[in-house]
N, C-alpha and C. Protein backbone atom coordinates (compact mmCIF):
# COMPACT_ATOMS: atom_id res chain seq x y z
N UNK A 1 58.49 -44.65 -47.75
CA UNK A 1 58.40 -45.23 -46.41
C UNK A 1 59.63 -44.96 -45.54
N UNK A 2 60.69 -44.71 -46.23
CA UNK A 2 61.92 -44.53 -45.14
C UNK A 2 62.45 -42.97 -45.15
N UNK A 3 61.16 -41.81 -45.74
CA UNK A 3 61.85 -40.92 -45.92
C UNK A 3 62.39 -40.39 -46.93
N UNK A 4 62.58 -40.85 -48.26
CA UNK A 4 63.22 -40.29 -49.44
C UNK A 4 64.71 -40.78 -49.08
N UNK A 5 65.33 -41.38 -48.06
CA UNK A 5 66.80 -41.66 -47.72
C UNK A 5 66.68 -43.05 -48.31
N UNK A 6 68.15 -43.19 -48.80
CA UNK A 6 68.57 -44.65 -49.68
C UNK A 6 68.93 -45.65 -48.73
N UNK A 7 68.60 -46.43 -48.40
CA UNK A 7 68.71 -47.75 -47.43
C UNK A 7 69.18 -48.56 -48.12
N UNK A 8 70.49 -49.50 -47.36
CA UNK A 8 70.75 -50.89 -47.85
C UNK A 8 70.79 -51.74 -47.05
N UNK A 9 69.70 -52.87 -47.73
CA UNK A 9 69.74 -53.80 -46.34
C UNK A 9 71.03 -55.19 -47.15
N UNK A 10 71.95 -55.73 -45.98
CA UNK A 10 72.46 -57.02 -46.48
C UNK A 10 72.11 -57.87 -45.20
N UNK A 11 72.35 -59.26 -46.09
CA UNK A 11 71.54 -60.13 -45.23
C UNK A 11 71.76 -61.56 -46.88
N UNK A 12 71.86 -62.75 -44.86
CA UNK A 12 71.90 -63.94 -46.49
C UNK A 12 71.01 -64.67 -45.81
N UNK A 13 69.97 -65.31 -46.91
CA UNK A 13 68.75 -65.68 -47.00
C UNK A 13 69.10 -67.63 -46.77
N UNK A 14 70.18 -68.07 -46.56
CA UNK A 14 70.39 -69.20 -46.05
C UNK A 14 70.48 -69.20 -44.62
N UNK A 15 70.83 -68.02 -44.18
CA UNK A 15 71.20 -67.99 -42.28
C UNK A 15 69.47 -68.75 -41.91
N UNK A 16 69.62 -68.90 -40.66
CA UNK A 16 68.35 -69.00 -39.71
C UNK A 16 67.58 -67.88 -40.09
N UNK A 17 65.89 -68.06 -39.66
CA UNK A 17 65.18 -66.95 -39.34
C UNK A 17 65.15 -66.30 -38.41
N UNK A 18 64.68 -65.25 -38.17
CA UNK A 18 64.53 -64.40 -36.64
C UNK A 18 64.06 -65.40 -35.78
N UNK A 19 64.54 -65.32 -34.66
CA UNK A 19 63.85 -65.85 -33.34
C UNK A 19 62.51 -65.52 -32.66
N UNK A 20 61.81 -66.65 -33.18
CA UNK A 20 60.15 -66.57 -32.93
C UNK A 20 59.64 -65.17 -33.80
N UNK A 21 59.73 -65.04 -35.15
CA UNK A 21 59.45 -64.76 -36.00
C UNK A 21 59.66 -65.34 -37.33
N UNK A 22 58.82 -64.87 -38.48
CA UNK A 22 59.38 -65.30 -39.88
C UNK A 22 60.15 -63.81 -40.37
N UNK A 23 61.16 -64.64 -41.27
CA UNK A 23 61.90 -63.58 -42.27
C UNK A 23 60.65 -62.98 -43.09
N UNK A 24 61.34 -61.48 -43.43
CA UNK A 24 60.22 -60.82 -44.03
C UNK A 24 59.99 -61.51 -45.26
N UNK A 25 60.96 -62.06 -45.95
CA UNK A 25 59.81 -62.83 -47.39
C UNK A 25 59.76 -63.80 -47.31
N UNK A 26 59.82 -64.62 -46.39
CA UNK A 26 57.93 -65.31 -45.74
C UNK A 26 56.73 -64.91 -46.19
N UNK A 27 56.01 -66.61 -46.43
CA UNK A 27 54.38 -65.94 -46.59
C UNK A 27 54.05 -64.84 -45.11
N UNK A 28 52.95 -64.07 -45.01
CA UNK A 28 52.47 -63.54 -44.09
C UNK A 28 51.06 -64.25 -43.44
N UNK A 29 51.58 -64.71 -42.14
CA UNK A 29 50.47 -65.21 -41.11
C UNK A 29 48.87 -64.13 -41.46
N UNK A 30 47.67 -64.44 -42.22
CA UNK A 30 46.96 -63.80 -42.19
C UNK A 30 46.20 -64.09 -40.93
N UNK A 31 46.16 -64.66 -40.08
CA UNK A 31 45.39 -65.43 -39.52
C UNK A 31 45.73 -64.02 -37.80
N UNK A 32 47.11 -63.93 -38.04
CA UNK A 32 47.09 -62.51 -37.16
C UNK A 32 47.27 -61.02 -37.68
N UNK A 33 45.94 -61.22 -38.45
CA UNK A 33 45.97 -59.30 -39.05
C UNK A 33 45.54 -58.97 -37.90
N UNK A 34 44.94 -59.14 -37.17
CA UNK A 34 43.86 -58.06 -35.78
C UNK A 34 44.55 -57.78 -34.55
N UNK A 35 45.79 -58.40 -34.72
CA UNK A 35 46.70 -58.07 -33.80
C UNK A 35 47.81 -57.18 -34.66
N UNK A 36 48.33 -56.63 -33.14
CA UNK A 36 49.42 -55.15 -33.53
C UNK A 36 50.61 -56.15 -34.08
N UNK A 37 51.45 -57.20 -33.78
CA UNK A 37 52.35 -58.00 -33.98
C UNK A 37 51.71 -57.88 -35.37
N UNK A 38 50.92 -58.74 -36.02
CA UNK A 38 50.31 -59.08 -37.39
C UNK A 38 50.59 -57.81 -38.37
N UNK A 39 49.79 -57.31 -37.69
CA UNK A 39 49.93 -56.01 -38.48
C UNK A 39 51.22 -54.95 -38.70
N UNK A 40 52.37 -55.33 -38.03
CA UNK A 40 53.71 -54.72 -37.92
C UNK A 40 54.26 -55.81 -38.67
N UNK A 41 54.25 -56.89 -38.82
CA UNK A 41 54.45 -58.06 -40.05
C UNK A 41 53.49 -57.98 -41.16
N UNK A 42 52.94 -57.59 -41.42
CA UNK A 42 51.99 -57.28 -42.80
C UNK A 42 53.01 -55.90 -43.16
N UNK A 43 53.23 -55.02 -42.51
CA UNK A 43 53.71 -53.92 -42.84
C UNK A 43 55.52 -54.30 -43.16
N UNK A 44 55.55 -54.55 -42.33
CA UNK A 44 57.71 -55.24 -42.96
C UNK A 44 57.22 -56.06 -44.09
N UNK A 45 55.94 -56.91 -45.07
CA UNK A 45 56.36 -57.55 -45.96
C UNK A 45 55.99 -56.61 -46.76
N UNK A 46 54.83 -55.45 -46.97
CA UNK A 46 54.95 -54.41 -47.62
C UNK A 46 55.96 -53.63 -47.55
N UNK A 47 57.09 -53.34 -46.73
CA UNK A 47 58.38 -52.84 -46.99
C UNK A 47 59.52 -53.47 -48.00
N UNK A 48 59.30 -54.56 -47.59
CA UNK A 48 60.05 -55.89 -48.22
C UNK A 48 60.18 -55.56 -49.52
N UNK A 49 58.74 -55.97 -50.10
CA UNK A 49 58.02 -55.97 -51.58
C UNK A 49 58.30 -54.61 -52.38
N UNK A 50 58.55 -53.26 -51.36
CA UNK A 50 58.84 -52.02 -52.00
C UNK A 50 60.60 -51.79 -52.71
N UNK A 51 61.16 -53.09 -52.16
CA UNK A 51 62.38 -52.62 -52.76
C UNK A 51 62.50 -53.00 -53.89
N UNK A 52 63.35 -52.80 -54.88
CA UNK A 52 63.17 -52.37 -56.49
C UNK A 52 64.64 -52.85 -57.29
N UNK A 53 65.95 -53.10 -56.19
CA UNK A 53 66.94 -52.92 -56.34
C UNK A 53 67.85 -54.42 -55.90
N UNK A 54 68.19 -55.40 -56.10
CA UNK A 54 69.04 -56.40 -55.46
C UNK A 54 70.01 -56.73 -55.84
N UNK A 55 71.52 -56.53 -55.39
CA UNK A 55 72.90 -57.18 -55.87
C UNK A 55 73.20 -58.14 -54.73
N UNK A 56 73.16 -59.54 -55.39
CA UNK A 56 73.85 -60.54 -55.44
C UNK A 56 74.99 -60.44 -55.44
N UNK A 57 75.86 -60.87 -54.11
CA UNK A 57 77.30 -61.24 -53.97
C UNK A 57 77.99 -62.47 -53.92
N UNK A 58 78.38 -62.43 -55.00
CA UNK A 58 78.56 -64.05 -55.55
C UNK A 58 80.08 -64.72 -55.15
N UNK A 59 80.92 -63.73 -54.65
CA UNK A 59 82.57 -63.58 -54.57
C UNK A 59 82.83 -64.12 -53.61
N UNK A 60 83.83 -65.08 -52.93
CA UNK A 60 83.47 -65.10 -51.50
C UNK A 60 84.88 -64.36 -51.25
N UNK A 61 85.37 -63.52 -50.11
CA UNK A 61 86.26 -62.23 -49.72
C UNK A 61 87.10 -62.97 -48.89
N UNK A 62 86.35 -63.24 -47.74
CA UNK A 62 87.20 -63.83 -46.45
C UNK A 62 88.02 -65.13 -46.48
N UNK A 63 87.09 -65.70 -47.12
CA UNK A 63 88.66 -67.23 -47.38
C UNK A 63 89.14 -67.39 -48.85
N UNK A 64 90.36 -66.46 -48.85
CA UNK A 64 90.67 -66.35 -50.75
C UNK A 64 92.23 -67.08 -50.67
N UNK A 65 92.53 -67.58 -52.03
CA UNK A 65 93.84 -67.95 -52.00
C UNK A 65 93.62 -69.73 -52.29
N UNK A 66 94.51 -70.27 -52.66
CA UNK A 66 94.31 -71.65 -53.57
C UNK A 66 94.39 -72.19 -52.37
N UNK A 67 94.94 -71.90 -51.10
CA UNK A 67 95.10 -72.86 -50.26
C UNK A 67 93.82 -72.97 -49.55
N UNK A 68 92.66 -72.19 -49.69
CA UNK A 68 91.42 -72.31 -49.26
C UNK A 68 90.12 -72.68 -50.23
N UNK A 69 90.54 -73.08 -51.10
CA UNK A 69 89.77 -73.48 -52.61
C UNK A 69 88.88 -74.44 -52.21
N UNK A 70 89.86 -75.21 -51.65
CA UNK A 70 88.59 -76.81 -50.96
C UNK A 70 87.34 -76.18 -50.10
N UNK A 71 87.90 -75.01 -48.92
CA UNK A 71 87.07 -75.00 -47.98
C UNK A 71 86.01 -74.03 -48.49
N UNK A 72 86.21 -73.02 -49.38
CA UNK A 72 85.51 -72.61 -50.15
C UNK A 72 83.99 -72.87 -50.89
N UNK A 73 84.60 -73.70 -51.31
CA UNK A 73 84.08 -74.96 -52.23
C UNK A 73 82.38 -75.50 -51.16
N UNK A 74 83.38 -75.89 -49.86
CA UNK A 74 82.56 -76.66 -49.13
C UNK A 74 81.55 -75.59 -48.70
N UNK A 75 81.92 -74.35 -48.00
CA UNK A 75 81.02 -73.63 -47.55
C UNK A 75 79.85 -73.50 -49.09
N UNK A 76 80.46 -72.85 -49.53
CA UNK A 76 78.89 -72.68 -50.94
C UNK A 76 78.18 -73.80 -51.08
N UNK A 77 78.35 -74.88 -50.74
CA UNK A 77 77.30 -76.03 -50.80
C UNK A 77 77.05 -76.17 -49.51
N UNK A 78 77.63 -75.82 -48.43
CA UNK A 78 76.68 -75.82 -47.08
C UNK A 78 75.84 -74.92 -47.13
N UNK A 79 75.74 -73.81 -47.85
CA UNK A 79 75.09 -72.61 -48.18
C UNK A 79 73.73 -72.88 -48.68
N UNK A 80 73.97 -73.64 -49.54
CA UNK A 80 72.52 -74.23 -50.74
C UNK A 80 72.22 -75.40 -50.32
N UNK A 81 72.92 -76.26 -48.92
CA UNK A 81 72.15 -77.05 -48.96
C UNK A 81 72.16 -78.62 -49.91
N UNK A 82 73.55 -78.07 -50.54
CA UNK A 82 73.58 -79.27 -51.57
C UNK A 82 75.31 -80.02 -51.09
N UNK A 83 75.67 -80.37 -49.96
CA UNK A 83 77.01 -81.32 -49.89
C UNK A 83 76.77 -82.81 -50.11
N UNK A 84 78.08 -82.81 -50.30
CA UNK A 84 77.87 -84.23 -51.25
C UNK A 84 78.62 -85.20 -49.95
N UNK A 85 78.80 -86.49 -49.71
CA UNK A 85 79.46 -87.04 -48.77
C UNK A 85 81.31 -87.44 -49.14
N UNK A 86 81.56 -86.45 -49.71
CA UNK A 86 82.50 -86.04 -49.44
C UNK A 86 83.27 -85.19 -48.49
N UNK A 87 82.25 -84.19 -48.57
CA UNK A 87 82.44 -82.94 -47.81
C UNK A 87 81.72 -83.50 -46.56
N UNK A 88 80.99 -84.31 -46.51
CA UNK A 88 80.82 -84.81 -44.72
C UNK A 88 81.54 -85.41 -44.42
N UNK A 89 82.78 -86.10 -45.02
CA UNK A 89 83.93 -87.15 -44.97
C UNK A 89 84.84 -85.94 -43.94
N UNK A 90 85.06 -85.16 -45.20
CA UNK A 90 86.09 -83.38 -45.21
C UNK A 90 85.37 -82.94 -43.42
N UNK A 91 83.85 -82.50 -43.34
CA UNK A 91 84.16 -82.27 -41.58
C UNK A 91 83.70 -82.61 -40.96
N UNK A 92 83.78 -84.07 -41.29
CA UNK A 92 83.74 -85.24 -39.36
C UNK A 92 85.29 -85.32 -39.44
N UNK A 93 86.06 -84.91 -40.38
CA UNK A 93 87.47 -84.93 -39.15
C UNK A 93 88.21 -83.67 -38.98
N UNK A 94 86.94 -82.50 -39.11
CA UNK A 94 87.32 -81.33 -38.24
C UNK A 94 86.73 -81.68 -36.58
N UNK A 95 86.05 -82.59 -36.13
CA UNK A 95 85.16 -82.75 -35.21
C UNK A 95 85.77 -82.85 -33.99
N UNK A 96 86.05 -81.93 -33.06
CA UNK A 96 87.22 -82.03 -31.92
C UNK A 96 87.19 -83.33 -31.36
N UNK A 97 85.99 -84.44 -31.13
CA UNK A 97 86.34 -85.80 -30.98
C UNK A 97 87.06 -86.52 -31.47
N UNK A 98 86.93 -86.14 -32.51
CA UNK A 98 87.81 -87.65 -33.59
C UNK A 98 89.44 -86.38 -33.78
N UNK A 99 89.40 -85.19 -33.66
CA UNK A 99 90.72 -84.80 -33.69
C UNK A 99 91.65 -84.78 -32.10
N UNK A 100 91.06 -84.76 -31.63
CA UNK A 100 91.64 -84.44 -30.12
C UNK A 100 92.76 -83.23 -29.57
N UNK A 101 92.24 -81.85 -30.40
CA UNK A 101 93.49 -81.14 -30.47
C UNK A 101 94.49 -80.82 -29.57
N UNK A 102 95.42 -80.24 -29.51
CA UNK A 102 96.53 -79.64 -28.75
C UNK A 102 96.23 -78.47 -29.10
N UNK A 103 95.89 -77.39 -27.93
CA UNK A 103 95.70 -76.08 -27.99
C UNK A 103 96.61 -74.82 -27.82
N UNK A 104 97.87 -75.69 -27.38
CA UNK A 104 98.99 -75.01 -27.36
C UNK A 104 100.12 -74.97 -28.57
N UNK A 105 99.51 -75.88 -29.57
CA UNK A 105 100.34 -76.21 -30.81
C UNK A 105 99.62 -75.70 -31.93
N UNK A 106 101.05 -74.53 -32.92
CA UNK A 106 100.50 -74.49 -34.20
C UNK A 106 99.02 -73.92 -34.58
N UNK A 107 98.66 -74.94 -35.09
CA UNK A 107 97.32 -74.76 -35.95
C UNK A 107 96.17 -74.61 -34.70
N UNK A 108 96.33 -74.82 -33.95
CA UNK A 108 95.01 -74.62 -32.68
C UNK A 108 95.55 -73.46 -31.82
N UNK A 109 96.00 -72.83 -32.27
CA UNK A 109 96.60 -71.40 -30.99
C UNK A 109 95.25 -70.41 -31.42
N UNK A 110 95.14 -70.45 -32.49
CA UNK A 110 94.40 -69.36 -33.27
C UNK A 110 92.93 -69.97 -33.97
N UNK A 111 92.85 -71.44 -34.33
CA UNK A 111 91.56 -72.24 -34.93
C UNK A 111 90.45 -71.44 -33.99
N UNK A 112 89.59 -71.02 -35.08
CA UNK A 112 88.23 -70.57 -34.71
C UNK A 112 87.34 -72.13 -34.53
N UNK A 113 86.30 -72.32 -33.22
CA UNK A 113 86.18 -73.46 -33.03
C UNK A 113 84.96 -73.28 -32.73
N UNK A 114 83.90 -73.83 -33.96
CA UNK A 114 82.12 -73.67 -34.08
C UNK A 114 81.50 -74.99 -33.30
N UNK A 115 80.73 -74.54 -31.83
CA UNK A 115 80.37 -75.25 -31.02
C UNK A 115 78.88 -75.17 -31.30
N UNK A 116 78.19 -76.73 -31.07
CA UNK A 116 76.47 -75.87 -31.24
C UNK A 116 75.46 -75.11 -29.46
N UNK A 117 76.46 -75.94 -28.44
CA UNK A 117 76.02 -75.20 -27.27
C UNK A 117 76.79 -74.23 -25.97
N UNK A 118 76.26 -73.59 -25.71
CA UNK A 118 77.18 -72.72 -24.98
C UNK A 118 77.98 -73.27 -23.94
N UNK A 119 77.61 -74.71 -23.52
CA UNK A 119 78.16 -75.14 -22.17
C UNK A 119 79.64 -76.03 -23.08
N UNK A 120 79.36 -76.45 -24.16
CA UNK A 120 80.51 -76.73 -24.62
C UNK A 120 81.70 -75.52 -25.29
N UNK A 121 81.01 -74.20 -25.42
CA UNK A 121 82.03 -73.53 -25.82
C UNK A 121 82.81 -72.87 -24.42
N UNK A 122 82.00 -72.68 -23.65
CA UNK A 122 82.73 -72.57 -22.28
C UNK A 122 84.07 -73.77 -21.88
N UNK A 123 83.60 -75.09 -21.84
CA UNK A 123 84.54 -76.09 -22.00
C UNK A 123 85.71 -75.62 -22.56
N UNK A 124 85.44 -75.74 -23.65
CA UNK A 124 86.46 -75.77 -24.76
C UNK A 124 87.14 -74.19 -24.29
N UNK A 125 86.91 -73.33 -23.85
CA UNK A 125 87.76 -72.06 -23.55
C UNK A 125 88.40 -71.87 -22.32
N UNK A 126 87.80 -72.91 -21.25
CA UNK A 126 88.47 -73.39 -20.44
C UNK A 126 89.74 -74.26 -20.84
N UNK A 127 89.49 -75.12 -21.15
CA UNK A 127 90.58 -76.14 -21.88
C UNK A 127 91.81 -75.31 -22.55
N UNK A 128 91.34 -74.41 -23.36
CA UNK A 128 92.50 -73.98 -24.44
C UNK A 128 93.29 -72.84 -23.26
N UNK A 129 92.71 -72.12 -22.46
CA UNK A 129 93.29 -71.54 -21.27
C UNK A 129 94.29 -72.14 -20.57
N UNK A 130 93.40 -72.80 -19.65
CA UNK A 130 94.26 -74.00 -19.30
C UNK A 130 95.76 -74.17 -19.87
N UNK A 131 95.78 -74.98 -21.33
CA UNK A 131 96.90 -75.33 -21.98
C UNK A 131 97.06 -74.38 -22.83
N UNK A 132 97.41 -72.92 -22.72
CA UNK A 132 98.00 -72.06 -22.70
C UNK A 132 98.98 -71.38 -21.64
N UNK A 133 98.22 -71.59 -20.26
CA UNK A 133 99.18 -71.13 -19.36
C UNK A 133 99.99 -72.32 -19.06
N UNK A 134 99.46 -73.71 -19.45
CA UNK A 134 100.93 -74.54 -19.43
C UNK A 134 102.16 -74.29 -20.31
N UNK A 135 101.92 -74.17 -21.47
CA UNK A 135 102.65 -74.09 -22.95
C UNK A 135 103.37 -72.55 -22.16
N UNK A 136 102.89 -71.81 -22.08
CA UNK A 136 103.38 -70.65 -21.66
C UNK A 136 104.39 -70.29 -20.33
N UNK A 137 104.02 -71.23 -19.39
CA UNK A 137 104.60 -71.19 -17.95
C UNK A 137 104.22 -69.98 -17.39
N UNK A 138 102.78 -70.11 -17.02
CA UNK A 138 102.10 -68.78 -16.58
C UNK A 138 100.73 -69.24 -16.11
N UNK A 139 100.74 -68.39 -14.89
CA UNK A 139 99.80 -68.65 -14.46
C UNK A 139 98.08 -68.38 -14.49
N UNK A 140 96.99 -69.34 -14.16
CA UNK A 140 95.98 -68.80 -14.43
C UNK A 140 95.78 -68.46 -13.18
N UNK A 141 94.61 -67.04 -14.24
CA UNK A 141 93.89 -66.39 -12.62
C UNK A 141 92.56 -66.94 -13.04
N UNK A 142 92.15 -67.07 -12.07
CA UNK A 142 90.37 -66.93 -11.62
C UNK A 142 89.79 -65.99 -11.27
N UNK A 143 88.74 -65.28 -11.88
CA UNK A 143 87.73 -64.54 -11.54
C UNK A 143 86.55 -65.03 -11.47
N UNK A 144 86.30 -63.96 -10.09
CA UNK A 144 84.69 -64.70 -9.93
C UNK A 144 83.86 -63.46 -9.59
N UNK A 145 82.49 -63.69 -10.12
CA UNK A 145 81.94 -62.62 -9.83
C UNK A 145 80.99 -62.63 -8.35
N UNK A 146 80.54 -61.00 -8.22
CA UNK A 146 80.09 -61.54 -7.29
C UNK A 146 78.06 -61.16 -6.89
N UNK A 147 77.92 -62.09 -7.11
CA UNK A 147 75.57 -62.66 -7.15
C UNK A 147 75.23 -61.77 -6.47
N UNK A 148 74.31 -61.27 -6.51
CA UNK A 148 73.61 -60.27 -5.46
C UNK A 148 72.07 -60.74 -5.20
N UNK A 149 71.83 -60.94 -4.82
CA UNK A 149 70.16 -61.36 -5.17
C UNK A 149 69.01 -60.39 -4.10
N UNK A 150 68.40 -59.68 -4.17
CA UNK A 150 67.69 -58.46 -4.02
C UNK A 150 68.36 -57.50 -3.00
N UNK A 151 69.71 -57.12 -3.74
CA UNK A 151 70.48 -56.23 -3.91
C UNK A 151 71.45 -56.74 -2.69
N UNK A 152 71.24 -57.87 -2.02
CA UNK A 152 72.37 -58.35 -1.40
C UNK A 152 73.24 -59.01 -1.81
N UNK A 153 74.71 -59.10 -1.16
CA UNK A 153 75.49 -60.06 -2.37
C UNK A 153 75.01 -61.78 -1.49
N UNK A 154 75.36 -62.39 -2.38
CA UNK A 154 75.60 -64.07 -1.85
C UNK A 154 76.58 -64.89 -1.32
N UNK A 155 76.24 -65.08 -0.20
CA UNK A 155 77.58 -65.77 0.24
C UNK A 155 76.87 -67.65 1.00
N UNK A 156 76.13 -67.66 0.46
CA UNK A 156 76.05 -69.41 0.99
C UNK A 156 77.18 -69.95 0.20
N UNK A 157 78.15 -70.54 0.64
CA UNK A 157 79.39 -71.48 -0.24
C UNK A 157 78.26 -72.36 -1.75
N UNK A 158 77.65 -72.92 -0.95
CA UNK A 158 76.31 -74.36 -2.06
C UNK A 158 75.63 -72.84 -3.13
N UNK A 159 75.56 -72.29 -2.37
CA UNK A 159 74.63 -71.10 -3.81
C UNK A 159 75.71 -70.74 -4.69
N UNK A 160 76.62 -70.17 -4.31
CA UNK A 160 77.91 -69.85 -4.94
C UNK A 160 78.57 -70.79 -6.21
N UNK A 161 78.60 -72.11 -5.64
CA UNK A 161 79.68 -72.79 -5.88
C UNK A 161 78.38 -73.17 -7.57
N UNK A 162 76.76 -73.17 -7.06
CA UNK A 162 76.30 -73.53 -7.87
C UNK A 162 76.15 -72.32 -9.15
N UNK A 163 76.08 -71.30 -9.15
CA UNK A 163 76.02 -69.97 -9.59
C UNK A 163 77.10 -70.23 -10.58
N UNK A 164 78.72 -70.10 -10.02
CA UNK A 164 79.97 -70.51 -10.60
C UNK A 164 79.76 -71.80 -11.68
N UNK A 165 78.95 -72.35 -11.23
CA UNK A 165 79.30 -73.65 -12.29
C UNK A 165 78.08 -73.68 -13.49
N UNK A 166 77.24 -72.66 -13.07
CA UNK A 166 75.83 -72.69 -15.07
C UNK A 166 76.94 -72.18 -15.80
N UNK A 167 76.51 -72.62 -17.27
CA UNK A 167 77.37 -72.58 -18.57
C UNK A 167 76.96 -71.00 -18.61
N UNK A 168 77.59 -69.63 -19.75
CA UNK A 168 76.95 -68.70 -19.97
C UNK A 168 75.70 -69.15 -21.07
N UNK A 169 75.20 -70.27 -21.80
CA UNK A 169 73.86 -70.02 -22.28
C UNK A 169 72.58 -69.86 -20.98
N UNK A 170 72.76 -69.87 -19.84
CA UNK A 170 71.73 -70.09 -18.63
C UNK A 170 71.94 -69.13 -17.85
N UNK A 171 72.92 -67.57 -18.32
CA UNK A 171 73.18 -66.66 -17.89
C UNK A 171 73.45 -65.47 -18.68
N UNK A 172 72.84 -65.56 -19.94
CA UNK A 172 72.77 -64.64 -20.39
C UNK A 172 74.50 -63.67 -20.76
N UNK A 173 75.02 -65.32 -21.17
CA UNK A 173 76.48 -65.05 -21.70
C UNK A 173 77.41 -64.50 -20.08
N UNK A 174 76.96 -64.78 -19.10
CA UNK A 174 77.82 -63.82 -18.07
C UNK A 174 78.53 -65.52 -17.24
N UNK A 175 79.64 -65.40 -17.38
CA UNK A 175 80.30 -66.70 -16.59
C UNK A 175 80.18 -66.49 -15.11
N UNK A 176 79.82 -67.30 -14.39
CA UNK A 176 80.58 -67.13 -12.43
C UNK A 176 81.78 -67.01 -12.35
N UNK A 177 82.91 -67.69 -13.31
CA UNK A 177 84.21 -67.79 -12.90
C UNK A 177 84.72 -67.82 -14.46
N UNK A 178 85.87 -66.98 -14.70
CA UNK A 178 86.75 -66.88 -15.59
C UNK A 178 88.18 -66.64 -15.60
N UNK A 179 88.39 -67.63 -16.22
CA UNK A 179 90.19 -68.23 -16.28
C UNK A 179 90.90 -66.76 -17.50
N UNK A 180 91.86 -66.81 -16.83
CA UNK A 180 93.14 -65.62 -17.79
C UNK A 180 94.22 -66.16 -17.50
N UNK A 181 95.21 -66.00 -18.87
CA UNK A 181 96.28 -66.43 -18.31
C UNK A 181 97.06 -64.45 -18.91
N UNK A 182 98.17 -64.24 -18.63
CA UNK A 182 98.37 -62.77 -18.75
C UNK A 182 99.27 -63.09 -20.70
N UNK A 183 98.91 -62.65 -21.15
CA UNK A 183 99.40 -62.76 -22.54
C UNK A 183 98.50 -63.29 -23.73
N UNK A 184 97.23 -64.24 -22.80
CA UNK A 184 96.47 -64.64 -23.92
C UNK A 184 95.37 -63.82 -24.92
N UNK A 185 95.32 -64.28 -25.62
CA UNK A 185 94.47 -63.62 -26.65
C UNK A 185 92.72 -63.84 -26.26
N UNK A 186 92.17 -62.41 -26.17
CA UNK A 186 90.82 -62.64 -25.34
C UNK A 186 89.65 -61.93 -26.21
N UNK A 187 88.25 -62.33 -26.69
CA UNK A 187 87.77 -62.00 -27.53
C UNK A 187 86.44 -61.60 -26.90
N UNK A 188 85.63 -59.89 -26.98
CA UNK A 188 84.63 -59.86 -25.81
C UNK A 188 83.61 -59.44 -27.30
N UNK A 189 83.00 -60.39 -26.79
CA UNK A 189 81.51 -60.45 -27.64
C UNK A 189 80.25 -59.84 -27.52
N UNK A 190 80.30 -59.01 -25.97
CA UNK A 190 79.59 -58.26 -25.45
C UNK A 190 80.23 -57.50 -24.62
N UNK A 191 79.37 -56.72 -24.07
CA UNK A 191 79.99 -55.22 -23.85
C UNK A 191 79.01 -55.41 -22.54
């Protein structure tokens, strides 16, 4: 099916499923064979079923070293599904509420910080901006982009000001306005 060429698929079977689909080893919806969708999912679980070959990676790579043993620990049972209330003890006080961090200090210059919605990770990258160009004594810039709407640009101030202020989940990751301070560390997730 792929050609006589050796394919490797990786992939971990705890993540989410596809969006508005099932993972290929999923039962298969018989109920849509007569459709082309159905039938392009009947065919990925007959692909599925053709592989012959599976290594299990049991090691974990990225957080090694005794000083990460605990957190370790915790992820493989968030993994399976099996934490004990300990480890919910361990992160409700990673929970930026109950910690209240300083983003200019130490351990939060660099903390990777798992939000579940986009309007709060915007927040929060505002914020750490912010108190970076304080900590720093530097200034922020603002960028703003600029709306076009059938190929004109926008200039009502009220359309604008509202444009500028949706989170990027209601824009398809694209901000109205973005803070820089000149030295900070900036991470582009799209292209």
């Amino acid at each position: 099916p792929f050609g006589g060429i050796n394919i490797v698929f990786a992939g971990d079977f705890a993540q989410l499923p596809p969006v508005g689909q099932r993972g290929l080893h999923c039962k298969v919806n018989t109920y849509t064979a007569t459709t082309t969708k159905g039938q392009k999912a009947m065919f990925g679980k007959l692909l599925w079923l053709s592989i012959s070959t599976i290594v299990l990676l049991k090691i974990v790579m990225r957080q090694t070293g005794d000083h990460n043993a605990c957190f370790v620990e915790v992820l493989g049972r968030l993994h399976t599904g099996t934490c004990s209330d300990e480890d919910f003890e361990l992160l409700s006080m990673r929970i930026i509420s109950t910690v209240r961090p300083t983003w200019h200090l130490g351990e939060w210059l660099d903390a990777p910080v798992i939000t579940s919605t986009n309007e709060v990770k915007d927040i929060i990258n505002e914020c750490a901006t912010l108190a970076y160009a304080q900590y720093t004594h530097r200034a922020v810039h603002w960028y703003y982009c600029f709306d076009k709407h059938n190929g004109h640009e926008i200039h009502s101030p009220d359309l604008r000001r509202h444009l500028n202020g949706l989170h990027s989940g209601s824009t398809s990751q694209r901000l109205g306005r973005i803070p820089l301070v000149i030295g900070m560390l900036v991470m582009i997730g799209q292209n």
